[in-house]
C-alpha atoms as a PDB file:
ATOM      1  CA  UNK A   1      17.766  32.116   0.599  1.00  0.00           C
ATOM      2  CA  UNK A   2      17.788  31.220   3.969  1.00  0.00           C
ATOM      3  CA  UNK A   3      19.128  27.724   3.632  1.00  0.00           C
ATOM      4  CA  UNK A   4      22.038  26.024   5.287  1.00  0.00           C
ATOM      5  CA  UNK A   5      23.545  23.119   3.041  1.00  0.00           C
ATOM      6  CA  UNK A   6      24.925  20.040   5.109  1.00  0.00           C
ATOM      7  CA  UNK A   7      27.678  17.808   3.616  1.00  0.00           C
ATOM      8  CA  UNK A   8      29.327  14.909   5.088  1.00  0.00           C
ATOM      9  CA  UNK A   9      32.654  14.230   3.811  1.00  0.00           C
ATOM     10  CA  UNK A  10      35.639  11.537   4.197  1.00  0.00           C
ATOM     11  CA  UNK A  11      38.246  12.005   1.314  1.00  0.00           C
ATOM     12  CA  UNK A  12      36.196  13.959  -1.002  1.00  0.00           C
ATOM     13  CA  UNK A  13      38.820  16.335  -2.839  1.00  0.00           C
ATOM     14  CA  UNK A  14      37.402  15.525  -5.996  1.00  0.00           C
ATOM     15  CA  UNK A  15      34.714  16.035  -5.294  1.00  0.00           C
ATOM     16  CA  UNK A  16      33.977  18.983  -2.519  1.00  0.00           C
ATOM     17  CA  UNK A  17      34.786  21.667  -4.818  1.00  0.00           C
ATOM     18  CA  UNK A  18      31.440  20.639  -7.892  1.00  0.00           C
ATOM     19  CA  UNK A  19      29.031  20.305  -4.744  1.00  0.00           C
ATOM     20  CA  UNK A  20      30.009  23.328  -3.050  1.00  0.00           C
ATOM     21  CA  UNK A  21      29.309  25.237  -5.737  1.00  0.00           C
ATOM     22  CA  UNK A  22      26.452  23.415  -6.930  1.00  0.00           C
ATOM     23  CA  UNK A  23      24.470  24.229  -3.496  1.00  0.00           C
ATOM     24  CA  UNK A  24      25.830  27.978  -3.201  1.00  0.00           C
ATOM     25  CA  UNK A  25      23.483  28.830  -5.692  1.00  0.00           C
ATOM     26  CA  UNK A  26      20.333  28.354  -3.168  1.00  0.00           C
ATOM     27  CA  UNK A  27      22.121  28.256  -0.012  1.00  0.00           C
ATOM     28  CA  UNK A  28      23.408  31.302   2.194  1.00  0.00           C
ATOM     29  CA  UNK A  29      25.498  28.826   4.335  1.00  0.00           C
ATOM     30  CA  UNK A  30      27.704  25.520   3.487  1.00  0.00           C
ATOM     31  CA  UNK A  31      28.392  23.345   6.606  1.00  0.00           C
ATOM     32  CA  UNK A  32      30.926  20.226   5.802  1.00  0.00           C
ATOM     33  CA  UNK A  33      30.782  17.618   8.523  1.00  0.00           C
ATOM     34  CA  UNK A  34      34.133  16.166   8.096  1.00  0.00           C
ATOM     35  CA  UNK A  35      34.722  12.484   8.950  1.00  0.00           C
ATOM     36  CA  UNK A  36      38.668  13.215   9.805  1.00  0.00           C
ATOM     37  CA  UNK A  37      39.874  13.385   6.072  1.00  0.00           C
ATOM     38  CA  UNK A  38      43.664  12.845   5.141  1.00  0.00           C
ATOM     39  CA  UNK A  39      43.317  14.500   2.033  1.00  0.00           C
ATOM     40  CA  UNK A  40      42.694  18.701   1.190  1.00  0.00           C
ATOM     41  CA  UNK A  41      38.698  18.317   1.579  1.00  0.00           C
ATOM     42  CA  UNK A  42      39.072  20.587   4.253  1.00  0.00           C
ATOM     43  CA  UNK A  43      41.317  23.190   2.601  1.00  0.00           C
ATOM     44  CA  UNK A  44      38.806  23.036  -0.168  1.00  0.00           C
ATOM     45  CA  UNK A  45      35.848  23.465   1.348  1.00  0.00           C
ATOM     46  CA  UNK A  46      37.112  26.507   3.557  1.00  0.00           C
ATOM     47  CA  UNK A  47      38.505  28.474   0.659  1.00  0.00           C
ATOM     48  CA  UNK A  48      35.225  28.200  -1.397  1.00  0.00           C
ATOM     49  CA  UNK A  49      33.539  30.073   2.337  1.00  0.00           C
ATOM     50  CA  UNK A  50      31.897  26.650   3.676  1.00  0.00           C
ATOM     51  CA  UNK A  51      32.796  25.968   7.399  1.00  0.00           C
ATOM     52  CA  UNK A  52      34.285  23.375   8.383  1.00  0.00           C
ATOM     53  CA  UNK A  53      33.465  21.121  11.648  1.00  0.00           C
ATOM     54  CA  UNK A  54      35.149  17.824  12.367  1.00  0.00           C
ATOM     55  CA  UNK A  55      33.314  14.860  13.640  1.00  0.00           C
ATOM     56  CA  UNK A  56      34.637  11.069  13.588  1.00  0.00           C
ATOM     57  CA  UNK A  57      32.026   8.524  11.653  1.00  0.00           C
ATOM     58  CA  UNK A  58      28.672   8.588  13.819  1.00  0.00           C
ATOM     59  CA  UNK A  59      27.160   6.518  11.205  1.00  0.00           C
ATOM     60  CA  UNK A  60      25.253   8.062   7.926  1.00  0.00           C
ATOM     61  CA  UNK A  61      22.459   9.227  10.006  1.00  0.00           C
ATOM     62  CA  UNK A  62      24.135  10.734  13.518  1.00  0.00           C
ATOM     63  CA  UNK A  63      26.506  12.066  11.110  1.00  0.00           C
ATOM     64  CA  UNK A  64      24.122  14.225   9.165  1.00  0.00           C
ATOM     65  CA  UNK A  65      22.130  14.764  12.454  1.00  0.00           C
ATOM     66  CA  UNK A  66      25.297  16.103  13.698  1.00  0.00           C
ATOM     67  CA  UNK A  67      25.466  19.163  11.810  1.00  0.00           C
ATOM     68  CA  UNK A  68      22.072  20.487  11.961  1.00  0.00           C
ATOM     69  CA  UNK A  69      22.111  22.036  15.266  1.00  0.00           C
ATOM     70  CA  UNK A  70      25.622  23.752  13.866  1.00  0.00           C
ATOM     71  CA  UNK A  71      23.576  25.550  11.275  1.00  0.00           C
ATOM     72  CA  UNK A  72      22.758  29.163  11.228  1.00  0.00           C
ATOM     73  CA  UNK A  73      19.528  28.710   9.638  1.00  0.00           C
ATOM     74  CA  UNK A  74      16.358  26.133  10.426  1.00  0.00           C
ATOM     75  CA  UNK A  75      15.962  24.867   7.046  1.00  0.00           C
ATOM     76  CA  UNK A  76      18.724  22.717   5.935  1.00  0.00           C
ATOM     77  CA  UNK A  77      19.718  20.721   2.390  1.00  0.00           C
ATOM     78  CA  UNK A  78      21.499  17.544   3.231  1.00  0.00           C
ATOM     79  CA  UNK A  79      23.315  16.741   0.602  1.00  0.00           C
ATOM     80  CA  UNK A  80      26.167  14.028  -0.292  1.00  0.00           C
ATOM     81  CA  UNK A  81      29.611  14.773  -1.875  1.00  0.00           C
ATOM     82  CA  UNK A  82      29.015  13.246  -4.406  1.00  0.00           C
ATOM     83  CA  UNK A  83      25.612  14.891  -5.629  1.00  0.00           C
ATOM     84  CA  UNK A  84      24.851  17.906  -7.080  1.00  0.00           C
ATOM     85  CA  UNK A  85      21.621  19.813  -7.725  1.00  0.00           C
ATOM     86  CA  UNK A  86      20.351  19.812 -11.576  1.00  0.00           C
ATOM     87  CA  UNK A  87      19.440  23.528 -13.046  1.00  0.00           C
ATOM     88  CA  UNK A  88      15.494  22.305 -12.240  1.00  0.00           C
ATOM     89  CA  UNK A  89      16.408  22.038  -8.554  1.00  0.00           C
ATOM     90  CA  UNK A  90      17.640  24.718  -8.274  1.00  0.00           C
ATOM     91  CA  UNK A  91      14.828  26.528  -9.992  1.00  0.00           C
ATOM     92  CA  UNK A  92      12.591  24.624  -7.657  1.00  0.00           C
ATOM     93  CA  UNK A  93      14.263  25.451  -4.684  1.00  0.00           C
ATOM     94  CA  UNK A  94      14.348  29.314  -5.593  1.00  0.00           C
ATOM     95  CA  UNK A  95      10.814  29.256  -6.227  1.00  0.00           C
ATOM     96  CA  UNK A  96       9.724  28.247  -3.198  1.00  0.00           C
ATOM     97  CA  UNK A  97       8.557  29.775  -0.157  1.00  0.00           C
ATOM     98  CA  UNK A  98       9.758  28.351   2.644  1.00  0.00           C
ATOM     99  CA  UNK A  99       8.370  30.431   5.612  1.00  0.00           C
ATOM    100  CA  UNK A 100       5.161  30.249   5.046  1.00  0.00           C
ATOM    101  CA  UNK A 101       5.057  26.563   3.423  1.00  0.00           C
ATOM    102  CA  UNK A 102       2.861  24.046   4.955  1.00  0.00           C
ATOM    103  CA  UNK A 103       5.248  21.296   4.186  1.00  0.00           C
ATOM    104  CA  UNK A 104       8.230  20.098   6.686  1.00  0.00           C
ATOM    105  CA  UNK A 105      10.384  18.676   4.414  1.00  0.00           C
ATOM    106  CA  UNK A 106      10.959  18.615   0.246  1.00  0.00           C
ATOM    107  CA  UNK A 107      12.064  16.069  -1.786  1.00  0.00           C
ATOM    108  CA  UNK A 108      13.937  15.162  -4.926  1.00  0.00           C
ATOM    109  CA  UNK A 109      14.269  12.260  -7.629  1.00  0.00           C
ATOM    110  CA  UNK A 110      17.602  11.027  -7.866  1.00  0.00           C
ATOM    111  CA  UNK A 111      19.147  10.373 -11.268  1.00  0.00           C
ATOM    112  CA  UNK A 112      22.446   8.048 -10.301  1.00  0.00           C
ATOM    113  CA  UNK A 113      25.445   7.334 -12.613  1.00  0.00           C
ATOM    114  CA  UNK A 114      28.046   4.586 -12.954  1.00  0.00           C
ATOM    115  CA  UNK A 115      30.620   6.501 -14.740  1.00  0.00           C
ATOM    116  CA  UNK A 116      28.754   8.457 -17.343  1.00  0.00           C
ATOM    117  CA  UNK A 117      26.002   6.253 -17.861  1.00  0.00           C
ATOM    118  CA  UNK A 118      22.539   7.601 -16.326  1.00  0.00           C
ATOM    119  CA  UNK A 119      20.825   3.960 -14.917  1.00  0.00           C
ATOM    120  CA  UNK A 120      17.365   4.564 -15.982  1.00  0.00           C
ATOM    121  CA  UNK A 121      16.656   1.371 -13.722  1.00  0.00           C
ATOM    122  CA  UNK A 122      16.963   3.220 -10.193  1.00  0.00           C
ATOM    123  CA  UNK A 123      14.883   6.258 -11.359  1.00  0.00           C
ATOM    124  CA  UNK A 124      13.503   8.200  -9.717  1.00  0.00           C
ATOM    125  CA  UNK A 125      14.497   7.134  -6.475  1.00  0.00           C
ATOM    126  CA  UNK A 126      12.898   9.685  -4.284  1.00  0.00           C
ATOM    127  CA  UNK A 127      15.357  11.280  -1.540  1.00  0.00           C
ATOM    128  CA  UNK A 128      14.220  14.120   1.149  1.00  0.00           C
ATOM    129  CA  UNK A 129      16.805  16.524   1.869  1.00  0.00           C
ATOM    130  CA  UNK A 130      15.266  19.755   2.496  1.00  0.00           C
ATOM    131  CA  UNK A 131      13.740  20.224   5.700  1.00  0.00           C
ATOM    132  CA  UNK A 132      12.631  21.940   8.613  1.00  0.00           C
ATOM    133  CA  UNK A 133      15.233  20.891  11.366  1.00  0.00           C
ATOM    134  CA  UNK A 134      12.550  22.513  13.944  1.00  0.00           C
ATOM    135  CA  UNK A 135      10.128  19.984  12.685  1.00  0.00           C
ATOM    136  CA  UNK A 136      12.224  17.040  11.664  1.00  0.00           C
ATOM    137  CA  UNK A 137      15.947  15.897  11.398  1.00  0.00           C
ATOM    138  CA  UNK A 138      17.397  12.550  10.270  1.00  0.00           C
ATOM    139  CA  UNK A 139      17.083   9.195  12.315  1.00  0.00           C
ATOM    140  CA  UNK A 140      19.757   7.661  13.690  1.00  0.00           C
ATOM    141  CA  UNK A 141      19.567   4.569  12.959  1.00  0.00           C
ATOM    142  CA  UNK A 142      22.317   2.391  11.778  1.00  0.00           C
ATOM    143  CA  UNK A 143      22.690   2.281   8.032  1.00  0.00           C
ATOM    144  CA  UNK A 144      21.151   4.414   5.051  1.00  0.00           C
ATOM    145  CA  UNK A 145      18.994   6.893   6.982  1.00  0.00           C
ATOM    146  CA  UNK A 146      15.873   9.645   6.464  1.00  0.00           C
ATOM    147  CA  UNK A 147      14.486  12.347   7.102  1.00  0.00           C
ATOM    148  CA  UNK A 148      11.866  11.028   9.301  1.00  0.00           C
ATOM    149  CA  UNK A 149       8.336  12.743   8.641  1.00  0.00           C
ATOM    150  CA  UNK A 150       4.990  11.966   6.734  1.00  0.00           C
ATOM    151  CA  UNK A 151       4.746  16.044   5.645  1.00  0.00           C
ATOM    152  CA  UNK A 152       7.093  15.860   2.746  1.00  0.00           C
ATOM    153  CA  UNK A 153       6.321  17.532  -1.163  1.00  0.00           C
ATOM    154  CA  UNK A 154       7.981  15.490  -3.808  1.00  0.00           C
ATOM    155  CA  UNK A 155       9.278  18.604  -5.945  1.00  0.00           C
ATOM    156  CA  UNK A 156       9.557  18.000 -10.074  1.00  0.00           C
ATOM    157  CA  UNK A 157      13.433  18.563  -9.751  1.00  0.00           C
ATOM    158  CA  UNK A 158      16.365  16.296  -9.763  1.00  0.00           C
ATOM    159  CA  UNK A 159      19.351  15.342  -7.515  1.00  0.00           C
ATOM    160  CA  UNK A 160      22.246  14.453  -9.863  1.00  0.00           C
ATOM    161  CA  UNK A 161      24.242  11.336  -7.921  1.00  0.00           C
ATOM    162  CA  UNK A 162      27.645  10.508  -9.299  1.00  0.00           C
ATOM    163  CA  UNK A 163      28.321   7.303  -7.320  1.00  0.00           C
ATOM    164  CA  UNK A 164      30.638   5.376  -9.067  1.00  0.00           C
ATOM    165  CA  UNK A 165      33.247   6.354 -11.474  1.00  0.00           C
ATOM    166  CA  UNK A 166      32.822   2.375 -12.956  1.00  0.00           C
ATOM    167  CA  UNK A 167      31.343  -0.725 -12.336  1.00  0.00           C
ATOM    168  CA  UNK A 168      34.678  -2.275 -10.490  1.00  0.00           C
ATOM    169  CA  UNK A 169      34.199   0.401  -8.095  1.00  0.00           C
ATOM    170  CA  UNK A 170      30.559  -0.138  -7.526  1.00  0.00           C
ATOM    171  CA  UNK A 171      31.748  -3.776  -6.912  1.00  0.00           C
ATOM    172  CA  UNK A 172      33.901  -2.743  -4.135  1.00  0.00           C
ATOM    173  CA  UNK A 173      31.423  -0.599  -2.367  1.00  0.00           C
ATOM    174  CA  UNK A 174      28.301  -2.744  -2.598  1.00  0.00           C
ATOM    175  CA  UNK A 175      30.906  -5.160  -1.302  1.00  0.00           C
ATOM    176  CA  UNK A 176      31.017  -2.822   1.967  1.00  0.00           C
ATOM    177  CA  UNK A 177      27.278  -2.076   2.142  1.00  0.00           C
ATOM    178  CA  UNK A 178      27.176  -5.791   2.006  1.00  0.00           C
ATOM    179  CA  UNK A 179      28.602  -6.642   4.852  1.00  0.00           C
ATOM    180  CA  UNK A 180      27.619  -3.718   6.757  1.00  0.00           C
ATOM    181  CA  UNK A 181      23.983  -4.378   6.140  1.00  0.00           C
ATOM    182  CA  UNK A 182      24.130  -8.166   6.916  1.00  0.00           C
ATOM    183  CA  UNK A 183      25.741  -6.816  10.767  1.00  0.00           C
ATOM    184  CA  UNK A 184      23.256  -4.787  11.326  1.00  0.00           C
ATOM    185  CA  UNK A 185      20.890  -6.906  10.382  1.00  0.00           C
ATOM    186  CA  UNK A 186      21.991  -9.724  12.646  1.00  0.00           C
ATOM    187  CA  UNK A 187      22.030  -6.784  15.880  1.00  0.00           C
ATOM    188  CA  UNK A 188      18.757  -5.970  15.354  1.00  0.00           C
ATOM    189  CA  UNK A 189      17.774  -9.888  15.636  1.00  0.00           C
ATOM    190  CA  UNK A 190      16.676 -10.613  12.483  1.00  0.00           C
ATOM    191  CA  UNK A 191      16.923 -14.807  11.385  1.00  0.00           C
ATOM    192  CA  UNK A 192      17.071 -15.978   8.084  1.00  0.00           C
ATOM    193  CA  UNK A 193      16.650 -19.807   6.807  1.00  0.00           C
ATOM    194  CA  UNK A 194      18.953 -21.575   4.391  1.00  0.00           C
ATOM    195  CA  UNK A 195      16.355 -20.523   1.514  1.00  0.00           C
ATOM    196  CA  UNK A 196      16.587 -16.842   2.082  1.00  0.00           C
ATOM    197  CA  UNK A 197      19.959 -16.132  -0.029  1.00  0.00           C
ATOM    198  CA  UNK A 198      18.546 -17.744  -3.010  1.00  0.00           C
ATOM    199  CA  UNK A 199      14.921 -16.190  -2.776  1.00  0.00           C
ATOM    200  CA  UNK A 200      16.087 -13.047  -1.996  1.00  0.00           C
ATOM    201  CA  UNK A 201      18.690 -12.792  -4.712  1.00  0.00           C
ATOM    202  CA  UNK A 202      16.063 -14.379  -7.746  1.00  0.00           C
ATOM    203  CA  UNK A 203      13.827 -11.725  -5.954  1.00  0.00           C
ATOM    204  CA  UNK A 204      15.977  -9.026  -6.123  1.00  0.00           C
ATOM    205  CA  UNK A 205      17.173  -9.845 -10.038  1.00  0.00           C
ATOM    206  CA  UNK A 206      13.322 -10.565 -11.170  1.00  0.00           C
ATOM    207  CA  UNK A 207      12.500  -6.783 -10.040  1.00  0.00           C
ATOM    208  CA  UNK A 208      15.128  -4.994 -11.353  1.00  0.00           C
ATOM    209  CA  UNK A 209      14.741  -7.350 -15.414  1.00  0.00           C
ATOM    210  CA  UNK A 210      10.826  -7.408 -14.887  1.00  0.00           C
ATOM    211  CA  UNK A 211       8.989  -5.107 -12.543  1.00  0.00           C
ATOM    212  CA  UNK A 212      11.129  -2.306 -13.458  1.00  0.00           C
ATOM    213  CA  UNK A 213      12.152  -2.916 -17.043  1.00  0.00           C
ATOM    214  CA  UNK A 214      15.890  -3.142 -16.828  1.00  0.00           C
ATOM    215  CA  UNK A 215      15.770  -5.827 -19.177  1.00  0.00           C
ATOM    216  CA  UNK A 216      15.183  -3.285 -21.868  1.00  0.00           C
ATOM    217  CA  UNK A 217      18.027  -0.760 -20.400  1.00  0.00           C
ATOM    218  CA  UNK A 218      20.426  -2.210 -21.904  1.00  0.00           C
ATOM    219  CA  UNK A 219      23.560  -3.446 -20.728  1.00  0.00           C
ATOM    220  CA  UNK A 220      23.711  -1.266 -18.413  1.00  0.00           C
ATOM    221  CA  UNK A 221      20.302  -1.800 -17.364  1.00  0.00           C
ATOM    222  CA  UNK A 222      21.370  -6.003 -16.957  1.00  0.00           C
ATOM    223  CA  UNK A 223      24.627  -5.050 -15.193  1.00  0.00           C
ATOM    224  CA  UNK A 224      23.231  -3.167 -12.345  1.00  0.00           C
ATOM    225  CA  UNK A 225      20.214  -5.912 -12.015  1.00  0.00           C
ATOM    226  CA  UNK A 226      23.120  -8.523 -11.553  1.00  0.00           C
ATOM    227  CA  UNK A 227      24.839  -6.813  -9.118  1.00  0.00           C
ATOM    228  CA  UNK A 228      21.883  -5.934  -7.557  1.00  0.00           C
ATOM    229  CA  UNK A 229      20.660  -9.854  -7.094  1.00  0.00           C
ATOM    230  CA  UNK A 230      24.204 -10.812  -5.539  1.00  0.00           C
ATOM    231  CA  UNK A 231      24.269  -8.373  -2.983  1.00  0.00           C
ATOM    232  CA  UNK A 232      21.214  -8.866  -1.906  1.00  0.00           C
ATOM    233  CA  UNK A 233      22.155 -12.963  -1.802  1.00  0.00           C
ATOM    234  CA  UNK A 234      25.189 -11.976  -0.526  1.00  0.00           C
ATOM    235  CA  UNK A 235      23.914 -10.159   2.592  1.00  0.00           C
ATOM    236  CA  UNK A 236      21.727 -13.269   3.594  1.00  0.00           C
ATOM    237  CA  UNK A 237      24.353 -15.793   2.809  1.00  0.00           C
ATOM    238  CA  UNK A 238      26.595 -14.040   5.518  1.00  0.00           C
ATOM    239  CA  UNK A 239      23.689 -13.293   7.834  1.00  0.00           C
ATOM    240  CA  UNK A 240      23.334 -17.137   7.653  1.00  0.00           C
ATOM    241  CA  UNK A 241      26.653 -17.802   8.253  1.00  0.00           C
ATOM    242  CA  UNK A 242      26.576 -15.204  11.517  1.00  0.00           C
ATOM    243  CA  UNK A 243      24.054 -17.625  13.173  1.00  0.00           C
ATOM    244  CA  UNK A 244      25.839 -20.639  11.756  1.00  0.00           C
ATOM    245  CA  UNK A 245      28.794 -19.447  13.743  1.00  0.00           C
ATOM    246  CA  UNK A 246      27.223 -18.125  17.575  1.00  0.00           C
END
């Protein structure tokens, strides 16, 4: 099929190899945006026939707007290192018909794991990665970014995200997104009262036990809602302390 798969990748040896191979089975072309890795993500990726093109860290969206002019092809699948398509994605993929669909961009439901445990509590949490780069592409913005269109078909097929091999390393990265999200927060203007950190956080852990039934997920299910309710605390407690301190 005429579809060029974009990966971003810092340090992704482990990796480059399962998502390479996982997207070769739809995709004519593999493009790896390389943030400047130390490691052999680069040797990898070249010897399984991806190309490789090295960028510094735009940011998640410049960097996976970066690559799409690079591609050979218009319609691209942007996909993380450390995600792989599911045997009904692939299916879905091969089944459709891309030049002569009405739709600018597909998307996917996202099945994430800490370690080997699926976390029913963030399913399905819809992600569109194949699209028309002649009719959309990926914001900019800082942070998490889309694919920015209305047009999009939510296809009955799964991205598989392994995001963290435990919980202490899910600690240290929400750590980062954290902090991260509280800066950009603050650029963009945004104020917060002394409140916010509390309500936000009993906010964030009543939708995750109630509104979307982790309670009844299990531990896993309670320690994901946990986390969940102190980053999002966490973020406005330093966001607080950033106008505390100008």
């Amino acid at each position: 099929m005429k579809i060029t798969a974009n990966i971003i990748t810092l340090n992704e040896e482990k990796n480059i190899t399962d998502v390479i191979k996982s997207v070769q089975e739809v995709c004519d072309e593999v493009l790896v945006v390389d943030s400047l890795s130390s490691d052999r993500t680069c040797e990898i990726a070249e010897s399984l026939g991806a190309k490789v093109v090295k960028q510094a860290y735009l940011g998640d969206g410049p960097q996976k707007a970066f690559g799409a002019p690079l591609a050979k092809n218009d319609w691209i699948l942007s996909i993380d290192a450390d995600e792989r398509l599911d045997k009904n994605a692939i299916e879905a993929i091969k089944n459709l018909d891309l030049e002569n669909t009405p739709y600018d961009a597909f998307s996917f439901a996202r099945k994430t794991f800490v370690g080997k445990h699926f976390i029913k509590l963030w399913y399905p949490d819809r992600v569109t990665r194949l699209y028309n780069r002649k009719k959309c592409a990926f914001s900019t913005a800082g942070g998490h970014a889309r694919v920015q269109t209305k047009n999009v078909k939510d296809l009955d097929a799964d991205m598989l995200h392994y995001s963290y091999e435990d919980y202490s390393q899910m600690i240290k990265t929400t750590h980062k997104f954290i902090t991260r999200g509280a800066k950009i927060s603050h650029e963009e203007g945004k104020r917060v009262g002394v409140f916010d950190p509390f309500l936000h956080g009993m906010g964030a852990l009543f939708k995750a036990l109630v509104l979307k039934g982790g309670a009844f997920h299990g531990i896993h299910g309670w320690n994901v809602a946990v986390i969940s309710a102190f980053s999002s605390y966490m973020k406005y407690a330093l966001m607080l302390e950033m106008q505390e301190d100008e």
